[in-house]
Each structure stands twice: as C-alpha cells, then as structure tokens.
N, C-alpha and C. Protein backbone atom coordinates (compact mmCIF):
# COMPACT_ATOMS: atom_id res chain seq x y z
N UNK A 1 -18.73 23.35 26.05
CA UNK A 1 -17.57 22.55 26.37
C UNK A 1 -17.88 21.06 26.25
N UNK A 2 -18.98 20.56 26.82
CA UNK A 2 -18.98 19.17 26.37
C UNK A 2 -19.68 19.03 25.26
N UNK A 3 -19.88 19.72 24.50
CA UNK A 3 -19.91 19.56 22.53
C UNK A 3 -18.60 19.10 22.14
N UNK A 4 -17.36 20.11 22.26
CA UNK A 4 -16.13 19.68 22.13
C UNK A 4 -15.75 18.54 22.79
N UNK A 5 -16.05 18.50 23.72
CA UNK A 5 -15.20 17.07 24.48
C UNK A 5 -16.14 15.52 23.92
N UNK A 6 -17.08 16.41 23.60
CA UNK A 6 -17.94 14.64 22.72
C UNK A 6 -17.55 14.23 21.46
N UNK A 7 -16.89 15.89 20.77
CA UNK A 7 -16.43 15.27 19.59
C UNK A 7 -15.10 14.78 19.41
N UNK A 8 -13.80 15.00 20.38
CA UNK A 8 -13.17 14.57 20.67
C UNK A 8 -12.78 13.10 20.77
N UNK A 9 -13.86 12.74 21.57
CA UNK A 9 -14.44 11.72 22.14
C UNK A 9 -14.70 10.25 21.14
N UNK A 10 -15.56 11.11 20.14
CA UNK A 10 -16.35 10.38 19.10
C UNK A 10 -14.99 9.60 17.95
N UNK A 11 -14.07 11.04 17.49
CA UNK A 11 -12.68 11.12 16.85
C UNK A 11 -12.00 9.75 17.50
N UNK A 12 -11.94 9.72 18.71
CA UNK A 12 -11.37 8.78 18.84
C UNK A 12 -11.16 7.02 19.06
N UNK A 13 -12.45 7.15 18.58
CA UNK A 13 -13.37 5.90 18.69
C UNK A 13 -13.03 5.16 17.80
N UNK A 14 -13.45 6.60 16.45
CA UNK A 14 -12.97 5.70 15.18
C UNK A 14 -11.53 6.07 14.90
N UNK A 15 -10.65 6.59 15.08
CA UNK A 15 -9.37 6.09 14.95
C UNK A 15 -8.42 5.48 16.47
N UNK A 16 -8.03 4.56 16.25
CA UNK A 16 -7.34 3.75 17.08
C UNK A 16 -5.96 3.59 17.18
N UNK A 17 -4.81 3.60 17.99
CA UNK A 17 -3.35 3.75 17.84
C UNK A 17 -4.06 2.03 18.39
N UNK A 18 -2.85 0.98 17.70
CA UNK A 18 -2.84 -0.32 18.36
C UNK A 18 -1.27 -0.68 18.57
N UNK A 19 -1.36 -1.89 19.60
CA UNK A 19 -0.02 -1.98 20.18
C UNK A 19 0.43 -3.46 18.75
N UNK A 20 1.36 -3.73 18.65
CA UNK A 20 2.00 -4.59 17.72
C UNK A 20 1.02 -6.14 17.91
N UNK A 21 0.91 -6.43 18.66
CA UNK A 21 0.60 -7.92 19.04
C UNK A 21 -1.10 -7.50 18.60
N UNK A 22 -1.76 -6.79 19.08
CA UNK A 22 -3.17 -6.96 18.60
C UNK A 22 -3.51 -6.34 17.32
N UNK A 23 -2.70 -5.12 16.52
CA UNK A 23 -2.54 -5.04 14.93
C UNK A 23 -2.19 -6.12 14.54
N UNK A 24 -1.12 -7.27 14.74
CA UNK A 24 -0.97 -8.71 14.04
C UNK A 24 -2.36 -9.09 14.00
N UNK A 25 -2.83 -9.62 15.13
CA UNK A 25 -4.03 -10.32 15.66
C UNK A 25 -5.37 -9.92 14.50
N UNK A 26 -5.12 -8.96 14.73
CA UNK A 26 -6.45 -8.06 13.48
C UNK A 26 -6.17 -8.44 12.14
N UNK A 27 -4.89 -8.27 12.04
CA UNK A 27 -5.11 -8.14 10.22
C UNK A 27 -5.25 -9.21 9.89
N UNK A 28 -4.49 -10.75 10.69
CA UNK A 28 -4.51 -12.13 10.40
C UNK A 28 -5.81 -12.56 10.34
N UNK A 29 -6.76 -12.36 11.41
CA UNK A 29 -8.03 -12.57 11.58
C UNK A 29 -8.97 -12.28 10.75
N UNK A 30 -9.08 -11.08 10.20
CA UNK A 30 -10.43 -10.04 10.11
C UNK A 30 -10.14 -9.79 8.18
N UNK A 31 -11.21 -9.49 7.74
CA UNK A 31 -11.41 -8.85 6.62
C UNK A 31 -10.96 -7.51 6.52
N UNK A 32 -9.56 -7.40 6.15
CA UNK A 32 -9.28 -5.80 6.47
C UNK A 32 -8.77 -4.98 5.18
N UNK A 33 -8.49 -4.08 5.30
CA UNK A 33 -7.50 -3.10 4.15
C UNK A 33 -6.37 -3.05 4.95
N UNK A 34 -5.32 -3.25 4.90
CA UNK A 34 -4.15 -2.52 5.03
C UNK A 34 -2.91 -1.79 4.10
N UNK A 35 -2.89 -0.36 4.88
CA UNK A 35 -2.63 0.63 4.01
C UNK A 35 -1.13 0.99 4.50
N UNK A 36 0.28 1.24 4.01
CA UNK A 36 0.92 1.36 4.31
C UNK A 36 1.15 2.59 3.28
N UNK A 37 1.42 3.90 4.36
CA UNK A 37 1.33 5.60 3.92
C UNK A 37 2.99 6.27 3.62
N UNK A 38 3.60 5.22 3.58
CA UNK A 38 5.17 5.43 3.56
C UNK A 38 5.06 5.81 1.65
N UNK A 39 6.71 6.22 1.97
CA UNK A 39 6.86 6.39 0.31
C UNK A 39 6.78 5.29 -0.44
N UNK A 40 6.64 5.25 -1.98
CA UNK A 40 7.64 3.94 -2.62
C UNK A 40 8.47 2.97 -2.06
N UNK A 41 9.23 4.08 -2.02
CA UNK A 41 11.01 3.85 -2.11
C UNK A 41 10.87 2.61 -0.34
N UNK A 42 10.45 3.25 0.36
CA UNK A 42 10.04 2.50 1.65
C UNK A 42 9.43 1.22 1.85
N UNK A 43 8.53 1.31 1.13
CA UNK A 43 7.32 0.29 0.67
C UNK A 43 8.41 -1.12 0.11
N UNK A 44 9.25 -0.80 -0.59
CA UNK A 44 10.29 -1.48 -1.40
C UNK A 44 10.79 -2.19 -0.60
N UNK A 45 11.45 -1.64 0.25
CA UNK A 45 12.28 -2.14 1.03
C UNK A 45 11.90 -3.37 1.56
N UNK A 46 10.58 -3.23 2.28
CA UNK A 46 9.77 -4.05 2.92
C UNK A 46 8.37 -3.19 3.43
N UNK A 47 7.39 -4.90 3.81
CA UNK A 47 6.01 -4.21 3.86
C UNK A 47 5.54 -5.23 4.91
N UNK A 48 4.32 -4.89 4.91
CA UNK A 48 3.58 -5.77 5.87
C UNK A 48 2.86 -6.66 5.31
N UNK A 49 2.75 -8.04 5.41
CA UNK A 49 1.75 -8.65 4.86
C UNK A 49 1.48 -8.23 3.12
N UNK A 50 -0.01 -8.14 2.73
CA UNK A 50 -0.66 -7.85 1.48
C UNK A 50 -0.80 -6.65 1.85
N UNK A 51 0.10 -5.62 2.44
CA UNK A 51 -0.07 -3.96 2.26
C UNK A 51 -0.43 -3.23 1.05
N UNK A 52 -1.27 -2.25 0.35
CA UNK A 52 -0.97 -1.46 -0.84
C UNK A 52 -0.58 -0.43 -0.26
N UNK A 53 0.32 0.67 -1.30
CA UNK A 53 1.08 1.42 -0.69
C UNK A 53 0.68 2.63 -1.61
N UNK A 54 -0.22 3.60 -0.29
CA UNK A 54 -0.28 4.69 -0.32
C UNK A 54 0.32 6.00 0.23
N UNK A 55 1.01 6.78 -0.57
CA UNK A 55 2.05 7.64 0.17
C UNK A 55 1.43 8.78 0.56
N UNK A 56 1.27 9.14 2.19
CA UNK A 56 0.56 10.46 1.98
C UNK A 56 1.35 11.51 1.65
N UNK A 57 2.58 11.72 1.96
CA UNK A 57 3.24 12.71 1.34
C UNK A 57 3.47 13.17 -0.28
N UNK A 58 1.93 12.56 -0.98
CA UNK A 58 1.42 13.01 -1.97
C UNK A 58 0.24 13.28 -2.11
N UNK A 59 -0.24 14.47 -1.50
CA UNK A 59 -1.57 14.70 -0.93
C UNK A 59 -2.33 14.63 -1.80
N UNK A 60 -2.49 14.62 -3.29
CA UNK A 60 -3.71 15.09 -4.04
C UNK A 60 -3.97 13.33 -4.29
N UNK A 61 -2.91 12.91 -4.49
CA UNK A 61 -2.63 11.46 -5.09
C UNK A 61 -3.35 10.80 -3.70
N UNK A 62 -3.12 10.69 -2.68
CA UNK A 62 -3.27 10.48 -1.42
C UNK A 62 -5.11 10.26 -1.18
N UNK A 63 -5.51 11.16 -1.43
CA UNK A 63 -6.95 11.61 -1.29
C UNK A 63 -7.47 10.84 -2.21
N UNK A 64 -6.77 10.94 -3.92
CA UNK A 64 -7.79 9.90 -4.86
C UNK A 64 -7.71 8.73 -4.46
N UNK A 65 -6.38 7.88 -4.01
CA UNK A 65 -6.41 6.70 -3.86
C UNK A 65 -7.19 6.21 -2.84
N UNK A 66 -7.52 6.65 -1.17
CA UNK A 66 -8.48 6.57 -0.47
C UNK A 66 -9.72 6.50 -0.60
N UNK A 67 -9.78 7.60 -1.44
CA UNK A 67 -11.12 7.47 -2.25
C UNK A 67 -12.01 6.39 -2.74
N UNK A 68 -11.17 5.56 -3.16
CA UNK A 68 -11.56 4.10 -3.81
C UNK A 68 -11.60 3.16 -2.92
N UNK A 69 -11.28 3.31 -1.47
CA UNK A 69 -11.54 2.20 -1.15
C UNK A 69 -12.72 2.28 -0.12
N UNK A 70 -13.17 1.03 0.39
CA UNK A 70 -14.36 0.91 1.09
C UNK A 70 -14.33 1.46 2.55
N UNK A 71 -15.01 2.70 2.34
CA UNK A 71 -15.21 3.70 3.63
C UNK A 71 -15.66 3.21 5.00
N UNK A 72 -16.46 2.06 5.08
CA UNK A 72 -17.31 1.12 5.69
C UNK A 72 -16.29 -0.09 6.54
N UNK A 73 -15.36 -0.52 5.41
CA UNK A 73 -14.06 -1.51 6.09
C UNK A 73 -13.04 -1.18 6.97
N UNK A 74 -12.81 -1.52 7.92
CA UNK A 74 -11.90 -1.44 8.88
C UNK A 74 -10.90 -0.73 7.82
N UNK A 75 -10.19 0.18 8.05
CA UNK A 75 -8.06 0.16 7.42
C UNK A 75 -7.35 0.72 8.73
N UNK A 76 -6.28 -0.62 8.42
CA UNK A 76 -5.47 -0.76 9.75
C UNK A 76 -4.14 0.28 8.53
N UNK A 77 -3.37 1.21 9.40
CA UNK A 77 -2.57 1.72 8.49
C UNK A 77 -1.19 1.79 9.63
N UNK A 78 -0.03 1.89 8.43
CA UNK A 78 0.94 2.14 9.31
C UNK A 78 2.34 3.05 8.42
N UNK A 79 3.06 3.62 9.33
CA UNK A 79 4.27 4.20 8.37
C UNK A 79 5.46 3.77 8.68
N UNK A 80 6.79 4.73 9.10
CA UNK A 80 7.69 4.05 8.94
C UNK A 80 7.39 4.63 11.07
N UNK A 81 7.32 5.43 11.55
CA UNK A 81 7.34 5.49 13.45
C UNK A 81 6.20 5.47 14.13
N UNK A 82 5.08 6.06 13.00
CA UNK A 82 3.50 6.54 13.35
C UNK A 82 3.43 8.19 13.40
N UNK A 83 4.24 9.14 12.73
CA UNK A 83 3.98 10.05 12.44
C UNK A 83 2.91 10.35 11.40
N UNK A 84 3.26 10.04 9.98
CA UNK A 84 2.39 9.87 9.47
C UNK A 84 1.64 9.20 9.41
N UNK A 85 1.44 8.26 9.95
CA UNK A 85 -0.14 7.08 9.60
C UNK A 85 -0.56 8.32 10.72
N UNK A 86 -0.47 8.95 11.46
CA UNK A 86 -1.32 9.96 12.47
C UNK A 86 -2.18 10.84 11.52
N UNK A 87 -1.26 11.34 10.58
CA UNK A 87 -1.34 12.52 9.78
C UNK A 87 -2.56 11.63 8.43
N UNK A 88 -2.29 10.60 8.35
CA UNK A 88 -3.21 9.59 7.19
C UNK A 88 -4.44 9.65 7.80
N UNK A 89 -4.17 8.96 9.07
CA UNK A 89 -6.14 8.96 10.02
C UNK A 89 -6.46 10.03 10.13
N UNK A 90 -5.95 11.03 10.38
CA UNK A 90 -6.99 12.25 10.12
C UNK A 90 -7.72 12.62 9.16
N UNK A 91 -6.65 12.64 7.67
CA UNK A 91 -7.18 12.35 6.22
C UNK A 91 -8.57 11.73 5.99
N UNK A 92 -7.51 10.14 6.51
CA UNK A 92 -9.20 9.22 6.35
C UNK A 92 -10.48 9.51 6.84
N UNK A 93 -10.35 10.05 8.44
CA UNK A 93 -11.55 10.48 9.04
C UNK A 93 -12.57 11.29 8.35
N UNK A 94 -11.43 12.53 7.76
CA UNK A 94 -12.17 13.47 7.08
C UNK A 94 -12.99 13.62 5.58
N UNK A 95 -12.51 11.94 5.11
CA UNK A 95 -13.00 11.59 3.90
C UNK A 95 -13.85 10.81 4.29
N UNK A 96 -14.18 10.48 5.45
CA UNK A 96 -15.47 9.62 5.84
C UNK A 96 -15.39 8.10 6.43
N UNK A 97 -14.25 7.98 6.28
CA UNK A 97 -13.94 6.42 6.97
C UNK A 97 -14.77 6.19 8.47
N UNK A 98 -14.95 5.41 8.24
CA UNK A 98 -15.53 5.22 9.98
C UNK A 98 -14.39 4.44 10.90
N UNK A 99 -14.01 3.35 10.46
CA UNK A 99 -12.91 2.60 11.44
C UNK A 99 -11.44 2.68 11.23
N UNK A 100 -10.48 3.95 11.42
CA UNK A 100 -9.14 3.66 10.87
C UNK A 100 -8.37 3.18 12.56
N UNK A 101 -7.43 2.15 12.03
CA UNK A 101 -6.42 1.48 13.47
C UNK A 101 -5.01 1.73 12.81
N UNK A 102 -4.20 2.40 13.71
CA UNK A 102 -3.01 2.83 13.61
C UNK A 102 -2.02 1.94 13.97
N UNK A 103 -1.09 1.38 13.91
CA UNK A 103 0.00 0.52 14.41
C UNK A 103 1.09 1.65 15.37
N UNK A 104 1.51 1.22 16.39
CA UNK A 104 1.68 1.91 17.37
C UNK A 104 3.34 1.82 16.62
N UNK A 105 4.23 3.14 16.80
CA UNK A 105 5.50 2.60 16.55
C UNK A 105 5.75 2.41 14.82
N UNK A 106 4.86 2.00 14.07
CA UNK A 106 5.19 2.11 12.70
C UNK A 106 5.65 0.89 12.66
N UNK A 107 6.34 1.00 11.44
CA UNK A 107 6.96 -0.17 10.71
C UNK A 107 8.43 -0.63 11.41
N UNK A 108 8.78 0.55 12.04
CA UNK A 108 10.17 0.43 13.28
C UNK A 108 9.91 -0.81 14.24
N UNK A 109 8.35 -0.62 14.79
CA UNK A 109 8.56 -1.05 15.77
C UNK A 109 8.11 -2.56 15.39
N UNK A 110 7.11 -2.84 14.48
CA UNK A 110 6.61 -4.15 13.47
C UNK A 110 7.96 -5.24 13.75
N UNK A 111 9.14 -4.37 12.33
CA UNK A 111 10.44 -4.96 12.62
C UNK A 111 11.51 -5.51 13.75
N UNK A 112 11.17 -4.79 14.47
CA UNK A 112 11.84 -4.87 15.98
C UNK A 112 11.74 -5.94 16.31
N UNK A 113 12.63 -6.46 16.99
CA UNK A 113 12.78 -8.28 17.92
C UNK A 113 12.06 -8.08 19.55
N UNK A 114 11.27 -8.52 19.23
CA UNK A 114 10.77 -8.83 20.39
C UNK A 114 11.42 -9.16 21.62
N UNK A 115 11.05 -8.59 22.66
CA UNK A 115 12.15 -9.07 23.91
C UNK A 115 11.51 -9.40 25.34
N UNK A 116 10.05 -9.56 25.01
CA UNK A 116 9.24 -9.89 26.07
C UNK A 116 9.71 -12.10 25.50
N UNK A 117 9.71 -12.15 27.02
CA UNK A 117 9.82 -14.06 27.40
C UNK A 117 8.01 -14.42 26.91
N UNK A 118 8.21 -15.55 25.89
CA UNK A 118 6.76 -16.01 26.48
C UNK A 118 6.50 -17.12 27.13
C-alpha cells in the first residue's frame, strides 16, 4: 500500500493543476513551452500568449508532436475547462515529461473577468 500511495504521490509532483494568477506568473517569467491541447478550430478563435497548438483529440498526431519537444522543460498546458489538458498530462507523463502544469479552469476561466478588488 505505500508503494501505491508513493507513486501517486510522485504523479503528482510532476503534474500540477495551477490557479490563473500563478500560470500567468510562470509563463511571463520562466523559459517555458506552452501547449494548448484544444482543436484547431479553437486555437483560432483565440490562444494564449505564443501557445502551439496541439490537439489531443488526435491521438497518434498528439503523441508525435510531444514527442519533439523538450521532455526536460517545464509545459504549462491548457484546453478549453481542463478536461482535456487532464487527459494531455497524463499523455505527457507517460511519454516521459518530468514537469507538466495544468491551468486550472482552461481557457474559460483564462478569459473570464476577473472579480476579485485589488
């Protein structure tokens, strides 16, 4: 039992759900990849920053394009709620990534007006 609960444990280290304000904070800051797992057609609409747009709901396509990038670099990823960027970090994990960070909320919540006073 604590084999399982270490690897659990470990899983979640390297993938990260982040709240909106400290995914900004990161990508502005840091040397990062950011991967946006939405379709095309989505991607179009609007994106984040210098996003490239990988769709996982093209799994074979999905896997090569990951492939190429640097396993070692942070990728902050996001979709359109955080369903799939969930379904992407697992992907990534299992192709060897060490650091994937999730955007909490997706691209919904990115867009959203803020309603905290500062």
């Amino acid at each position: 039992m604590v084999l399982v609960s270490g690897s659990v444990f470990s899983q979640s280290e390297k993938h990260q759900v982040l709240d909106k304000a400290l995914f900004k904070s990161d990508i502005q800051q840091w040397d990062i990849q950011l991967i946006d797992v939405r379709t095309p057609e989505e991607f179009e609409a609007g994106k984040i920053g210098d996003a490239i747009n990988i769709n996982v709901l093209e799994p074979e396509t999905f896997i090569e394009e990951i492939n190429a990038l640097d396993k070692e670099k942070p990728v902050y990823i996001y979709c359109r709620s955080g369903k799939r960027s969930a379904k992407a970090a697992a992907l990534m994990l299992e192709a060897g990534f060490t650091k994937v960070y999730d955007l909490e909320g997706g691209y919904l919540n990115w867009t959203a007006e803020d309603t905290e006073e500062e």
